[in-house]
C-alpha atoms as a PDB file:
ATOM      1  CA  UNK A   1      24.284  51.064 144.929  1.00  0.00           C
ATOM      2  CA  UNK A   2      27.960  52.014 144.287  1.00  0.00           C
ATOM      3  CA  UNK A   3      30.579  49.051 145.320  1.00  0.00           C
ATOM      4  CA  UNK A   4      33.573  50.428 147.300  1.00  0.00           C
ATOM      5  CA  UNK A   5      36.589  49.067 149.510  1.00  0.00           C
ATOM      6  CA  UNK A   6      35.247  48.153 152.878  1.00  0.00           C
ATOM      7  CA  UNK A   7      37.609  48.551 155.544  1.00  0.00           C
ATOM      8  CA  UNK A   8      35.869  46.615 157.571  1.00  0.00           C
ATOM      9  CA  UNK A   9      36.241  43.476 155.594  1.00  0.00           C
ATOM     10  CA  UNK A  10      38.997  41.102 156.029  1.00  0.00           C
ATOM     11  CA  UNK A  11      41.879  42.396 154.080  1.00  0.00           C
ATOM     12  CA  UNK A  12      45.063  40.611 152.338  1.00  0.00           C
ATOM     13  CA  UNK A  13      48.018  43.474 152.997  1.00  0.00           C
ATOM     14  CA  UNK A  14      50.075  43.437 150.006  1.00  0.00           C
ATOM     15  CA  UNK A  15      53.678  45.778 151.165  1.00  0.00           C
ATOM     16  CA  UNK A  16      56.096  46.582 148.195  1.00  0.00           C
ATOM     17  CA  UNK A  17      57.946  49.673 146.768  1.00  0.00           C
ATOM     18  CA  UNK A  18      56.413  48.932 143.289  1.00  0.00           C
ATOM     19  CA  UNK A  19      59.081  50.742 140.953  1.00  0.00           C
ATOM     20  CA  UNK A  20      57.552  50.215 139.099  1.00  0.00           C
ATOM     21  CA  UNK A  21      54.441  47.305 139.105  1.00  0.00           C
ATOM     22  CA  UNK A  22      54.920  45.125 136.818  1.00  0.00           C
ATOM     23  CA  UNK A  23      52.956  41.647 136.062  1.00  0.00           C
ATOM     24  CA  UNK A  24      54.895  39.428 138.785  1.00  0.00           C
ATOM     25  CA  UNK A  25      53.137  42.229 140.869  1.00  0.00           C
ATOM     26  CA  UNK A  26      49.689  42.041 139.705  1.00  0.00           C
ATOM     27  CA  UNK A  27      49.780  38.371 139.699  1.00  0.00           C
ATOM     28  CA  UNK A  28      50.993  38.353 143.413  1.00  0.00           C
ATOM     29  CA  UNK A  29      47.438  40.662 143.997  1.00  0.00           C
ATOM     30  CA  UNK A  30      45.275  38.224 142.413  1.00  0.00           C
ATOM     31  CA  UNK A  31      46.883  35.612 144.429  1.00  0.00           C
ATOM     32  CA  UNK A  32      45.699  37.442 147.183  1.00  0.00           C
ATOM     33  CA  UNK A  33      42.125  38.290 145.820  1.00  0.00           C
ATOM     34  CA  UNK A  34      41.344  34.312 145.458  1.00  0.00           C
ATOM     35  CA  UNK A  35      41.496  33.985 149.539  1.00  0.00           C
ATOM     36  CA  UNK A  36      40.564  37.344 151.029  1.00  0.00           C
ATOM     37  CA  UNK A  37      37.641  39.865 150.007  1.00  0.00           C
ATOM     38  CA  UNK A  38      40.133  42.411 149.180  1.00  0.00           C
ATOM     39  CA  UNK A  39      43.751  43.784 148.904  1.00  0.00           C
ATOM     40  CA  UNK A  40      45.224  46.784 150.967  1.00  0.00           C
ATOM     41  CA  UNK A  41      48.280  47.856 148.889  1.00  0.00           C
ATOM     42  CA  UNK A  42      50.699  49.415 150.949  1.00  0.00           C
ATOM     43  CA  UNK A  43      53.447  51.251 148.893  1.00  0.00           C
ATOM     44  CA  UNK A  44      56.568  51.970 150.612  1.00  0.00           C
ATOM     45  CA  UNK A  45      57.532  56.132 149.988  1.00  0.00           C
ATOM     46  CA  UNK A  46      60.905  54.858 148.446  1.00  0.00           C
ATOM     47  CA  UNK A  47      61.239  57.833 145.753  1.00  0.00           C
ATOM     48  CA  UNK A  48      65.110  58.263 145.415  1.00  0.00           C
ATOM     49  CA  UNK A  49      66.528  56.983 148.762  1.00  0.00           C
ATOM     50  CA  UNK A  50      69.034  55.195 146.034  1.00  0.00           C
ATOM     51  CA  UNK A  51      68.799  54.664 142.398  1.00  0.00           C
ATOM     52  CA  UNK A  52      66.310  51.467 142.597  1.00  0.00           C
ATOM     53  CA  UNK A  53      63.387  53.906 143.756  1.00  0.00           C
ATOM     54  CA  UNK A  54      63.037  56.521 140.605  1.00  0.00           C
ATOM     55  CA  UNK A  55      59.531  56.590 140.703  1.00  0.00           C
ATOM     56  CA  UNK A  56      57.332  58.690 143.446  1.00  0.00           C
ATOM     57  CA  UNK A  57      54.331  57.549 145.128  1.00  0.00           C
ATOM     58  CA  UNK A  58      51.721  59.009 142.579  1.00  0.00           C
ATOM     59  CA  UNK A  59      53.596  57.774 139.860  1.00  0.00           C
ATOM     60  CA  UNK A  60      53.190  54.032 141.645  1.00  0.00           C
ATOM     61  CA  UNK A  61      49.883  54.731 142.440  1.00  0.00           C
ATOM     62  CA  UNK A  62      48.360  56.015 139.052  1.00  0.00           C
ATOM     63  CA  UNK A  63      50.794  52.508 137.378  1.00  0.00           C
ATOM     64  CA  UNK A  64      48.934  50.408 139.792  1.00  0.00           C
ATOM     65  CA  UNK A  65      45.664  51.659 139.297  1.00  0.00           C
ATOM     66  CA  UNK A  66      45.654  51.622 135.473  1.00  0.00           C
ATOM     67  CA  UNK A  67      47.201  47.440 136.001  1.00  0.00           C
ATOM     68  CA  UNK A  68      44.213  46.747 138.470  1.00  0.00           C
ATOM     69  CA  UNK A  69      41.495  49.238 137.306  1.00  0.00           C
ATOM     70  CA  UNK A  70      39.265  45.862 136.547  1.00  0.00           C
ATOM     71  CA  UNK A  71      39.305  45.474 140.652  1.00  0.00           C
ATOM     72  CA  UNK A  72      38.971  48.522 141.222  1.00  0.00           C
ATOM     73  CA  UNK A  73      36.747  48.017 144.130  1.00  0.00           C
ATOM     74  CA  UNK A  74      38.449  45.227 145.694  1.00  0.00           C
ATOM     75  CA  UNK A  75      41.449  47.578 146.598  1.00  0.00           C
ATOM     76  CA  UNK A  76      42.928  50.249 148.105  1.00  0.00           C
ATOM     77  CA  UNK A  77      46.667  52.152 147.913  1.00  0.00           C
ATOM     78  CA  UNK A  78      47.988  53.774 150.719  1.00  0.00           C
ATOM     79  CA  UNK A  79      51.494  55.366 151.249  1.00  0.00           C
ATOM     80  CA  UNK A  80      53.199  54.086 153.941  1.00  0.00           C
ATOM     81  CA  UNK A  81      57.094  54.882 155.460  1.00  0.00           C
ATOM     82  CA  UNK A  82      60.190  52.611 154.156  1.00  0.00           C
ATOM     83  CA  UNK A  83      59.698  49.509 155.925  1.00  0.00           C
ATOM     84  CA  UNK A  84      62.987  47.607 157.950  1.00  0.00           C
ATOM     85  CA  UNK A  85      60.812  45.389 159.670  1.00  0.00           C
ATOM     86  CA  UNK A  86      57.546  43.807 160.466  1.00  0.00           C
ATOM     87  CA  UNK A  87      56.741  42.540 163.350  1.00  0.00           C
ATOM     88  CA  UNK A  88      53.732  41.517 165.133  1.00  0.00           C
ATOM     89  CA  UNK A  89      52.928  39.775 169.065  1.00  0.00           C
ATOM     90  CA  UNK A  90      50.970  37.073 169.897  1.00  0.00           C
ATOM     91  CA  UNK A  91      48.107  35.520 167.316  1.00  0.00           C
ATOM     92  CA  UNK A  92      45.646  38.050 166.912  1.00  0.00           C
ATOM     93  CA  UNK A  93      43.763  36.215 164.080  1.00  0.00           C
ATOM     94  CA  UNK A  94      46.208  36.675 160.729  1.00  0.00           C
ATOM     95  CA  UNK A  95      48.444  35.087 159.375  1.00  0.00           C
ATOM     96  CA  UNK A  96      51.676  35.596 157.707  1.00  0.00           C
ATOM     97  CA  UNK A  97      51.468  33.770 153.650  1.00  0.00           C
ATOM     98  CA  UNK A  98      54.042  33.736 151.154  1.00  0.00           C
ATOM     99  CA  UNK A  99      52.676  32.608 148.016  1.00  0.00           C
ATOM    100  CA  UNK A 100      54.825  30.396 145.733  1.00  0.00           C
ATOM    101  CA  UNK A 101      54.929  31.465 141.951  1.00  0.00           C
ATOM    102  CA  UNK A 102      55.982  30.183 138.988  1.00  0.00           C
ATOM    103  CA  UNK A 103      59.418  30.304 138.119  1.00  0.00           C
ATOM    104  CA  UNK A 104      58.572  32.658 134.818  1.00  0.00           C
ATOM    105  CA  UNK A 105      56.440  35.290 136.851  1.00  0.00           C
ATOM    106  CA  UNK A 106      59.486  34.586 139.761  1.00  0.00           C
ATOM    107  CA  UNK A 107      62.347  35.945 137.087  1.00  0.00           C
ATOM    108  CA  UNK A 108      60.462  39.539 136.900  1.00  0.00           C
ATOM    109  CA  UNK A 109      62.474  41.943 137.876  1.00  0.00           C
ATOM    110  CA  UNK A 110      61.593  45.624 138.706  1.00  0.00           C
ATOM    111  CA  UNK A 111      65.856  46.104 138.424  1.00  0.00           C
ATOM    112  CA  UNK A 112      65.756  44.508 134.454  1.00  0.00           C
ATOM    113  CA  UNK A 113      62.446  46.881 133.678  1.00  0.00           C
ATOM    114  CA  UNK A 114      64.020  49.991 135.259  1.00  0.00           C
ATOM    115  CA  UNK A 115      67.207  49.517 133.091  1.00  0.00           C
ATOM    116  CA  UNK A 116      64.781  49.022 129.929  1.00  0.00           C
ATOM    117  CA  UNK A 117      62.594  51.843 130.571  1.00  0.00           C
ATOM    118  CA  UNK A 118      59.231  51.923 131.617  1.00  0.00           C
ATOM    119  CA  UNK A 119      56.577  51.697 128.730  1.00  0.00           C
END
């Protein structure tokens, strides 16, 4: 029987603009994959609103699948708008997380890779 993402399972929603994932990224996602079943990346459709966002969505996507392709199952991408806000009403059974990282994965910086070049 062929493993796949389950969207009925309880999901961790990871939201970024990605440009690109790096490592500070895929570390954040197995954060996440320690205390849910799976991730739901949400990847904000960023490409060229200024020059931080010179990568479009496929580009993000195919980055982040070749990073994660050992979870491949425990994930799923989805293209979402530019996000200004999130909000939510009363407690519907989530909860909002941020996870604390070390300071070396902390000092990765989509801004310093961009200015290298991506590899």
């Amino acid at each position: 029987m062929k493993k796949y993402f389950n969207w009925k399972k309880k999901t961790a929603i990871y939201i970024g603009r990605f440009q690109p994932f790096h490592q500070g990224h895929k570390e954040l996602f197995l954060r996440a994959l320690k205390t849910s079943n799976q991730v739901a990346i949400l990847v904000m459709d960023s490409y060229k609103i200024n020059n931080k966002n010179p990568f479009k969505f496929n580009f993000v996507k195919n980055k982040i699948n070749e990073a994660l392709k050992k979870y491949k199952n425990r994930y799923v991408i989805i293209k979402i708008p530019v996000v200004s806000e999130v909000v939510y009403g009363r407690n519907v059974g989530y909860k909002l997380r941020k996870i604390k990282m070390s300071k070396k994965i902390e000092k990765i910086s989509a801004t310093m890779i961009r200015k290298k070049g991506i590899k």
